[in-house]
Protein backbone atom coordinates (compact mmCIF):
# COMPACT_ATOMS: atom_id res chain seq x y z
CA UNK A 1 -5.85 -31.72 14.31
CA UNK A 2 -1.86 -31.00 14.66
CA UNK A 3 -0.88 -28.70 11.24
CA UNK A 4 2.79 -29.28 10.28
CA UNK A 5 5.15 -25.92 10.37
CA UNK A 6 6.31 -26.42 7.37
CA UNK A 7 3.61 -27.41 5.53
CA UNK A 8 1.99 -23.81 6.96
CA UNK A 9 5.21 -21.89 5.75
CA UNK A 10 4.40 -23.20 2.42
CA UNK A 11 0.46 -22.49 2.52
CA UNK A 12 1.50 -18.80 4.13
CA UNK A 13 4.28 -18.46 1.28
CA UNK A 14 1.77 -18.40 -1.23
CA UNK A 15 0.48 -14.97 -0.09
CA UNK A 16 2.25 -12.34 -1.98
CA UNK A 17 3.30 -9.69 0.86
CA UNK A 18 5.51 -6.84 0.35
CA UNK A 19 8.87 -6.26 1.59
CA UNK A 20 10.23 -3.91 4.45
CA UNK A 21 13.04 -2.96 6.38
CA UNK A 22 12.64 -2.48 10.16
CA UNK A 23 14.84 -0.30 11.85
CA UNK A 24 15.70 0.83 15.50
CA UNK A 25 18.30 2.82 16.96
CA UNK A 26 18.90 1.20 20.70
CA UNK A 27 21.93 2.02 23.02
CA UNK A 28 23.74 3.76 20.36
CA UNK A 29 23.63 1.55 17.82
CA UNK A 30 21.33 0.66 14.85
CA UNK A 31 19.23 -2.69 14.63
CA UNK A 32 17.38 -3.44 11.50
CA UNK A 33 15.71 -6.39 10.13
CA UNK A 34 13.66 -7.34 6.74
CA UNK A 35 10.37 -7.72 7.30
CA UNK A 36 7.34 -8.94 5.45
CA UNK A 37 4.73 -9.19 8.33
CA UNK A 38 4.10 -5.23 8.64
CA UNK A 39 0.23 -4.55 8.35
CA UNK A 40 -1.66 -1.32 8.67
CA UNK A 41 -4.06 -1.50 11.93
CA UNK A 42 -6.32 1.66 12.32
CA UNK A 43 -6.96 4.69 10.44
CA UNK A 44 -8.24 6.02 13.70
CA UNK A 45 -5.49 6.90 14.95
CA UNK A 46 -3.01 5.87 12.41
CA UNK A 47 -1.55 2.68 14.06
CA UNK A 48 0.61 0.29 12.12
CA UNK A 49 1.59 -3.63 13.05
CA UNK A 50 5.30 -5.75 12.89
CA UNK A 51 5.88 -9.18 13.72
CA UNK A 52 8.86 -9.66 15.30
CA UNK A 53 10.16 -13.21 16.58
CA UNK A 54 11.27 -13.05 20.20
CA UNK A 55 14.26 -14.82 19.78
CA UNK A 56 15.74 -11.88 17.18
CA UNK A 57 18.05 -9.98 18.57
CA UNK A 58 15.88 -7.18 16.67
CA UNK A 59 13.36 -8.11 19.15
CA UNK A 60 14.79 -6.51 22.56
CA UNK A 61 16.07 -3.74 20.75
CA UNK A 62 12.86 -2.70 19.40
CA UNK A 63 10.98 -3.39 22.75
CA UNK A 64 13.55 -0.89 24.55
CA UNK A 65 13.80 2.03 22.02
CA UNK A 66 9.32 2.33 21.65
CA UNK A 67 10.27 3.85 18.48
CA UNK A 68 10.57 2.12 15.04
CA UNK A 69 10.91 3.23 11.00
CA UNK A 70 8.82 0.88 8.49
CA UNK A 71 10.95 1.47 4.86
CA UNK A 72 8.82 0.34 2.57
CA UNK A 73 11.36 -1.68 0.07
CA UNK A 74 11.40 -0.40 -4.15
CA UNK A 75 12.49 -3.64 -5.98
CA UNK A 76 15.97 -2.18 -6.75
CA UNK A 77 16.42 -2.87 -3.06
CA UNK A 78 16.37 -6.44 -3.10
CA UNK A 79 20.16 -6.53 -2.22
CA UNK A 80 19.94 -4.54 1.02
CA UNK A 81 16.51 -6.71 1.95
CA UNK A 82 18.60 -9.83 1.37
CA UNK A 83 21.32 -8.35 3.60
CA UNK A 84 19.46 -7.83 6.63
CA UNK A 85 18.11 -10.85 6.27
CA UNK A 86 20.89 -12.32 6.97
CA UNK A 87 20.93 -14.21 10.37
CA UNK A 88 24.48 -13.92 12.06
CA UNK A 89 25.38 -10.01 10.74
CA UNK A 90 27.54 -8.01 12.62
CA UNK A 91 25.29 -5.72 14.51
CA UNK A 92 27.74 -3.19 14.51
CA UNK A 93 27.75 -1.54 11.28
CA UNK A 94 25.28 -2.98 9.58
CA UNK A 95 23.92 0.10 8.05
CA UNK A 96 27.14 1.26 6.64
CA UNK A 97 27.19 -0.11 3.26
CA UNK A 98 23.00 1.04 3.27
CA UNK A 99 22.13 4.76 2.24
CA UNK A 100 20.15 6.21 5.15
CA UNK A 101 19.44 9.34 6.92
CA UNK A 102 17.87 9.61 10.63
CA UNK A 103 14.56 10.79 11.66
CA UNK A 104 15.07 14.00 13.24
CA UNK A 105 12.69 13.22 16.41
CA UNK A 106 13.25 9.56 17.08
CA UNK A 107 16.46 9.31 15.34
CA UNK A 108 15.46 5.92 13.54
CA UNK A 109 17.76 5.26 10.21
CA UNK A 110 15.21 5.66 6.93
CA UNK A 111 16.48 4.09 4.02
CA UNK A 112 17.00 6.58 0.94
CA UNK A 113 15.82 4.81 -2.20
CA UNK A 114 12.36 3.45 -0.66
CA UNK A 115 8.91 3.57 -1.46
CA UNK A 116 7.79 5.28 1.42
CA UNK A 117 9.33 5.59 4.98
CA UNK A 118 6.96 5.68 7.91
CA UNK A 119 8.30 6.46 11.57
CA UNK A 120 6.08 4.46 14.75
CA UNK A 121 5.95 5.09 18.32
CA UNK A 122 5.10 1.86 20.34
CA UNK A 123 2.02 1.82 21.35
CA UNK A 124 1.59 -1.87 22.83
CA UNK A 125 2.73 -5.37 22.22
CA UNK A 126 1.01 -9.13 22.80
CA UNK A 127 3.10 -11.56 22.82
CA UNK A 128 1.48 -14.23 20.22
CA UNK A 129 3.20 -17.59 19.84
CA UNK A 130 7.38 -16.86 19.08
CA UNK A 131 7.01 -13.78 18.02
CA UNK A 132 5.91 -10.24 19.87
CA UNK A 133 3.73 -7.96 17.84
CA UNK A 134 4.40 -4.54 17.95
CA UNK A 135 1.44 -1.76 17.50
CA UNK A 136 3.18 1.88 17.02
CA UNK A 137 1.07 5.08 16.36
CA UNK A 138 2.72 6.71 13.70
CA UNK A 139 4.48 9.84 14.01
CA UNK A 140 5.31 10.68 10.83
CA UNK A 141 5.53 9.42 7.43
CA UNK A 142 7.13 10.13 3.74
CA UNK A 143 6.13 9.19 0.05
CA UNK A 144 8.36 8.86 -2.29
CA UNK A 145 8.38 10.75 -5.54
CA UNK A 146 8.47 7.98 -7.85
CA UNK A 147 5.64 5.16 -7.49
CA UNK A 148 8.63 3.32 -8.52
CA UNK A 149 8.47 -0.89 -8.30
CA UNK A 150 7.64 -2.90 -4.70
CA UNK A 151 9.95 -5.52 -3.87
CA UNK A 152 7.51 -8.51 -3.40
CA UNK A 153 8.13 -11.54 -1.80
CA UNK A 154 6.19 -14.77 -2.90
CA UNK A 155 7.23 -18.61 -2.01
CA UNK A 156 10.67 -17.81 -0.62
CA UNK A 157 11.66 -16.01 -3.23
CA UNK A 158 11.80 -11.93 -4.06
CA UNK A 159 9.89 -10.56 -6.74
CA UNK A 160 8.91 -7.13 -8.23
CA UNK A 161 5.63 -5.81 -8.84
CA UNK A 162 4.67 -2.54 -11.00
């Protein structure tokens, strides 16, 4: 039995996930990407889980640098999450209009304003159909003070839970 893409990206789109921003610093510069296929693996040891498609230009940058930030998006975000989004966006500069600071040991952008930020080291990959997932051990992580409201992301559209 052959099962249609799209006809999958509409069964899959049906499955509230939350919404993330992805970021990398490689050869000087920043790469970041919205994400909604970031899944905890392991509690022992911490390990957490991105999808990234190969063809992203996220993709090689992330593979190089072996270190990555997960920014878990609050639903005032939805702007920046529809930014990086975007396919075709300058790499260069792409965090400037985005309030960030760096991770003092990998040097990964965190975005100010999220949920919770939480810093991975890569600790393997499998390649799986046209995308590459990426296991990290994380190295560090920080809660926000405010539970504040997720950005959700439910049949192509964002959302906001509380």
């Amino acid at each position: 039995m052959t099962v249609d893409p799209d006809e999958y990206r509409q069964a899959v789109g049906r499955l509230v996930t939350g919404v993330t921003v992805v970021t990398t610093v490689a050869d000087g510069h920043d790469h970041a990407m919205t994400a909604n296929a970031v899944s905890s693996v392991s509690l022992d040891p911490v390990r957490l889980l991105v999808c990234v498609e190969r063809e992203a230009r996220f993709h090689d940058a992330v593979i190089s640098a072996g270190v990555w930030g997960v920014n878990i998006l609050d639903a005032d975000q939805r702007s920046i999450a529809a930014w990086l989004s975007t396919r075709g966006r300058p790499l260069h500069g792409q965090l400037d209009r985005v309030a960030h600071h760096r991770d003092p040991e990998t040097g990964v952008a965190l975005l100010d304003g999220s949920l919770a930020t939480i810093v991975c080291r890569t600790d393997d990959t499998l390649v799986s159909g046209d995308h590459t997932i990426v296991v990290g051990d994380v190295v560090s992580l920080d809660i926000g003070e405010q539970p504040g409201r997720a950005l959700a992301y439910f049949r192509g559209r964002f959302g906001t839970y509380e």
